[in-house]
C-alpha atoms as a PDB file:
ATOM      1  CA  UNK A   1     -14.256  -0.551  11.882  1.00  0.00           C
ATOM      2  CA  UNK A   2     -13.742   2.252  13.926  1.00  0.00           C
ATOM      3  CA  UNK A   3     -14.505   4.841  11.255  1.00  0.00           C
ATOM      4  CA  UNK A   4     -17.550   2.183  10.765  1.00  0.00           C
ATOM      5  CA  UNK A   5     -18.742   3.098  14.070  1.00  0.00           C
ATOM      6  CA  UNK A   6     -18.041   6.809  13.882  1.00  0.00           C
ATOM      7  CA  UNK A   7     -20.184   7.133  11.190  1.00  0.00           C
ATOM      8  CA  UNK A   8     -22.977   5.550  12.499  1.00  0.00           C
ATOM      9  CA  UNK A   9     -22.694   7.940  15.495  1.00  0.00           C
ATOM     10  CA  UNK A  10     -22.710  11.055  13.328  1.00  0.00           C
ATOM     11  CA  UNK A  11     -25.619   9.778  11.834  1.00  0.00           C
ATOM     12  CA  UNK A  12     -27.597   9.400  15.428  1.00  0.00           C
ATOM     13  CA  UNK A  13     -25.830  12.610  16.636  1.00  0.00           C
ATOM     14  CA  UNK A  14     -28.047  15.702  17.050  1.00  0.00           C
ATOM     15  CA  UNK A  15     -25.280  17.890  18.840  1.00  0.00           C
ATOM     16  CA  UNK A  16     -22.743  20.139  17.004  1.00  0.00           C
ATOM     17  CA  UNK A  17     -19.627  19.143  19.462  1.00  0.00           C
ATOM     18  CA  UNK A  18     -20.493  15.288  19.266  1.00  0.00           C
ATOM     19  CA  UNK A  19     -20.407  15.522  15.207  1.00  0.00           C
ATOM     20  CA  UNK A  20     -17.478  17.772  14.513  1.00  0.00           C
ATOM     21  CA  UNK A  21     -15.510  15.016  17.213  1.00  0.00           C
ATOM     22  CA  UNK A  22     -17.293  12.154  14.563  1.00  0.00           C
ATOM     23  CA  UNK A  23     -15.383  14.165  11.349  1.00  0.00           C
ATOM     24  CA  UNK A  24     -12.134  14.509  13.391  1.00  0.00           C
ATOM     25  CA  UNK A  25     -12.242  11.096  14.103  1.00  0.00           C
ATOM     26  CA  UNK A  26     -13.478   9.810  10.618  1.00  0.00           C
ATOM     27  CA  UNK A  27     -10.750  12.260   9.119  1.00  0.00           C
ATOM     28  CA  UNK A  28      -7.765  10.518  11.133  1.00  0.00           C
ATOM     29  CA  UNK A  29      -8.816   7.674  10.411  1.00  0.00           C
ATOM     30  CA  UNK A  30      -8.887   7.989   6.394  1.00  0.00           C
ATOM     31  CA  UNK A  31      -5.593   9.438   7.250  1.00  0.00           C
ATOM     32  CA  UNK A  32      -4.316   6.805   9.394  1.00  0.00           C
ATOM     33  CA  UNK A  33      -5.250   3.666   7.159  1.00  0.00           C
ATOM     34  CA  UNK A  34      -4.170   5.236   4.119  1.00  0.00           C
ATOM     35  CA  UNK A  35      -0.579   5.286   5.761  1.00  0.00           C
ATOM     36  CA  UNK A  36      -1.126   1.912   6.692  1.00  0.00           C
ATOM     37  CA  UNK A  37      -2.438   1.015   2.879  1.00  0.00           C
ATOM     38  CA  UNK A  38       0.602   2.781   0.966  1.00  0.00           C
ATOM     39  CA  UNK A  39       3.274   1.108   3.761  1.00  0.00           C
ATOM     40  CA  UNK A  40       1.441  -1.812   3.126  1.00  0.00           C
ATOM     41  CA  UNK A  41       1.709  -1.625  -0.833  1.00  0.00           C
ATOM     42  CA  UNK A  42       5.721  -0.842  -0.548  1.00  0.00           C
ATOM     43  CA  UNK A  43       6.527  -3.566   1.688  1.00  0.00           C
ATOM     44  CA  UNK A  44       4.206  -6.958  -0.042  1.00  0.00           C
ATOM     45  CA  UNK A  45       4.575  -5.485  -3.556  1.00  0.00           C
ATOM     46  CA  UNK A  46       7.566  -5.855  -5.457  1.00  0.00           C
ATOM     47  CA  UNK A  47       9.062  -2.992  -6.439  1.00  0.00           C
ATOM     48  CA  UNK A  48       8.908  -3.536 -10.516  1.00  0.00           C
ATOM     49  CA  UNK A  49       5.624  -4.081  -9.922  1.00  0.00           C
ATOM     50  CA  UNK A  50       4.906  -1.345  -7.731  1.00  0.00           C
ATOM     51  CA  UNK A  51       4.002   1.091 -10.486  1.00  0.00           C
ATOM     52  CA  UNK A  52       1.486  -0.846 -12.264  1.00  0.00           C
ATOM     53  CA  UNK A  53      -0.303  -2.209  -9.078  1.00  0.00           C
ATOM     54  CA  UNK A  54       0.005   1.807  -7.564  1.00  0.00           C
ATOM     55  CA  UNK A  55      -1.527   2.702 -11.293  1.00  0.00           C
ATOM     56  CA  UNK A  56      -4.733   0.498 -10.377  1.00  0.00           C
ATOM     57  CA  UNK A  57      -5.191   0.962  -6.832  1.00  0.00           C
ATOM     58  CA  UNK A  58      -5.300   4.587  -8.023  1.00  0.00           C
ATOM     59  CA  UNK A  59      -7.691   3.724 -10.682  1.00  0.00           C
ATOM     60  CA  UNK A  60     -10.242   2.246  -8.350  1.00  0.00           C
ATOM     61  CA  UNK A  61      -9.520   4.833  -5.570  1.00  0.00           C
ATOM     62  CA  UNK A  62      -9.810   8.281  -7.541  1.00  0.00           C
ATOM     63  CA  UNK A  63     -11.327   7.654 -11.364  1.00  0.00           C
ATOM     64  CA  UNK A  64     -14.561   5.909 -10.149  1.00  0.00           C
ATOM     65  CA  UNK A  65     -14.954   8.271  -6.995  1.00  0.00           C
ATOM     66  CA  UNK A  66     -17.390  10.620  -9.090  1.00  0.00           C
ATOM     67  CA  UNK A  67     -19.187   7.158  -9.860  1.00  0.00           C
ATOM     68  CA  UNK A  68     -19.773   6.489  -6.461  1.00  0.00           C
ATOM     69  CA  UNK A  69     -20.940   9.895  -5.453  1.00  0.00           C
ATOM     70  CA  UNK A  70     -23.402  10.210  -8.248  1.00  0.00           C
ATOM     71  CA  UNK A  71     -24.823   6.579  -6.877  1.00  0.00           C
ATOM     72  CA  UNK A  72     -24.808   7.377  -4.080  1.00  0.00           C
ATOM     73  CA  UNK A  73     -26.812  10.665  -4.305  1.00  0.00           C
ATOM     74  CA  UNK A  74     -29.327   8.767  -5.607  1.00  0.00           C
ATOM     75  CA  UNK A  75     -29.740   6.401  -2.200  1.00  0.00           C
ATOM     76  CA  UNK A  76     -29.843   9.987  -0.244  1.00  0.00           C
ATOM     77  CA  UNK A  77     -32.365  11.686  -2.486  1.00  0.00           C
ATOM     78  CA  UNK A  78     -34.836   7.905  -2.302  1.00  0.00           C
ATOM     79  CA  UNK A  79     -33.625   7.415   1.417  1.00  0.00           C
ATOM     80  CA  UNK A  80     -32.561  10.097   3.040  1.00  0.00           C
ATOM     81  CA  UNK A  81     -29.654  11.396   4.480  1.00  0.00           C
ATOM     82  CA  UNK A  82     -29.409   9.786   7.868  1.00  0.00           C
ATOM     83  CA  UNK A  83     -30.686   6.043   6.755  1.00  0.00           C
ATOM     84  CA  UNK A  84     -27.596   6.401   4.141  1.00  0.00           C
ATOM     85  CA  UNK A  85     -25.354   6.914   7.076  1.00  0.00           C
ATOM     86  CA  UNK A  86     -26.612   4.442   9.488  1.00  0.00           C
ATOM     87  CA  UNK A  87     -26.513   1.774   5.950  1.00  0.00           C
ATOM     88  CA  UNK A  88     -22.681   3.014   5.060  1.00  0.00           C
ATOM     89  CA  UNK A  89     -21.496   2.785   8.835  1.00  0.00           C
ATOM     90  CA  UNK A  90     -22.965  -0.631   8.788  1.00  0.00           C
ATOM     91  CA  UNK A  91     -21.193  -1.433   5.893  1.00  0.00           C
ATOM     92  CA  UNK A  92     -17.841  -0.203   6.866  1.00  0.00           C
ATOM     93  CA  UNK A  93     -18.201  -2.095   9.711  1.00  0.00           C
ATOM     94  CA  UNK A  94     -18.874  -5.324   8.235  1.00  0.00           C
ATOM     95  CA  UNK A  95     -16.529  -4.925   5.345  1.00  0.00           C
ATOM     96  CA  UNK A  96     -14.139  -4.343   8.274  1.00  0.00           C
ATOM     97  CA  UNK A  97     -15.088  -7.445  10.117  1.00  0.00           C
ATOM     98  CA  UNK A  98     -15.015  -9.881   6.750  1.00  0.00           C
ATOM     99  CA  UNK A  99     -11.124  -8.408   6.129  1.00  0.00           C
ATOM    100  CA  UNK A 100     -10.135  -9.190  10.078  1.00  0.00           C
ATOM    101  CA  UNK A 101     -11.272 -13.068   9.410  1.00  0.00           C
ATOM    102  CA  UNK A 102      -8.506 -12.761   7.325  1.00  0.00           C
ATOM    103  CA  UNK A 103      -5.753 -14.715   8.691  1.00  0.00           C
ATOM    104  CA  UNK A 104      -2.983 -12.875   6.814  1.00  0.00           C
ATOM    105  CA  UNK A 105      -4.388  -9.564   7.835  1.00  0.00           C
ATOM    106  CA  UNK A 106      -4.974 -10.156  11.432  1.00  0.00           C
ATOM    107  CA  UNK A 107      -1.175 -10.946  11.578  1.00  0.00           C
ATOM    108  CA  UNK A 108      -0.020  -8.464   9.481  1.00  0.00           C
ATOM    109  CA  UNK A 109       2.592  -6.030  11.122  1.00  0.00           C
END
């Protein structure tokens, strides 16, 4: 959520300092969880399955990335750059929020 929130701040930000700390931020964060995701992966997946589920998450992650930045190009170029922003931060946010009512998440160590 926090790179939800960041987002939304780079959008409303109309000083130089205040959005290069937003991109550090956002940065560490991508970072940070995707640590957390690949720990994640080695510890609840088992491990002659860990290929095949790796193989996927991979899949989704990197082969439909250039489908996702051609859509959304096309929300910038109808809505413009800073409503895209404020509508992804939003979205993070909430997607964040729906996986913390989680149970098995929230406890997760």
């Amino acid at each position: 959520m926090t790179q939800g929130f960041l987002i939304i701040l780079l959008a409303s930000s109309h000083l130089l300092w205040v959005a290069a700390l937003c991109c550090v931020g956002i940065g560490f964060s991508l970072v940070y969880g995707g640590i957390i995701w690949e720990s994640s992966l080695q510890a609840m997946v088992p491990p002659e399955k860990l290929g095949r589920v790796s193989s996927v998450d991979m899949l989704g992650s990197f082969a439909l990335m250039p489908v996702g930045l051609w859509l959304i190009g096309g929300v910038v170029a109808r809505a413009g750059l800073v409503p895209t922003f404020m509508g992804c931060g939003l979205g993070v946010c909430m997607l964040g929020a729906l996986a913390l009512c989680h149970r098995a998440i929230r406890e997760m160590n």
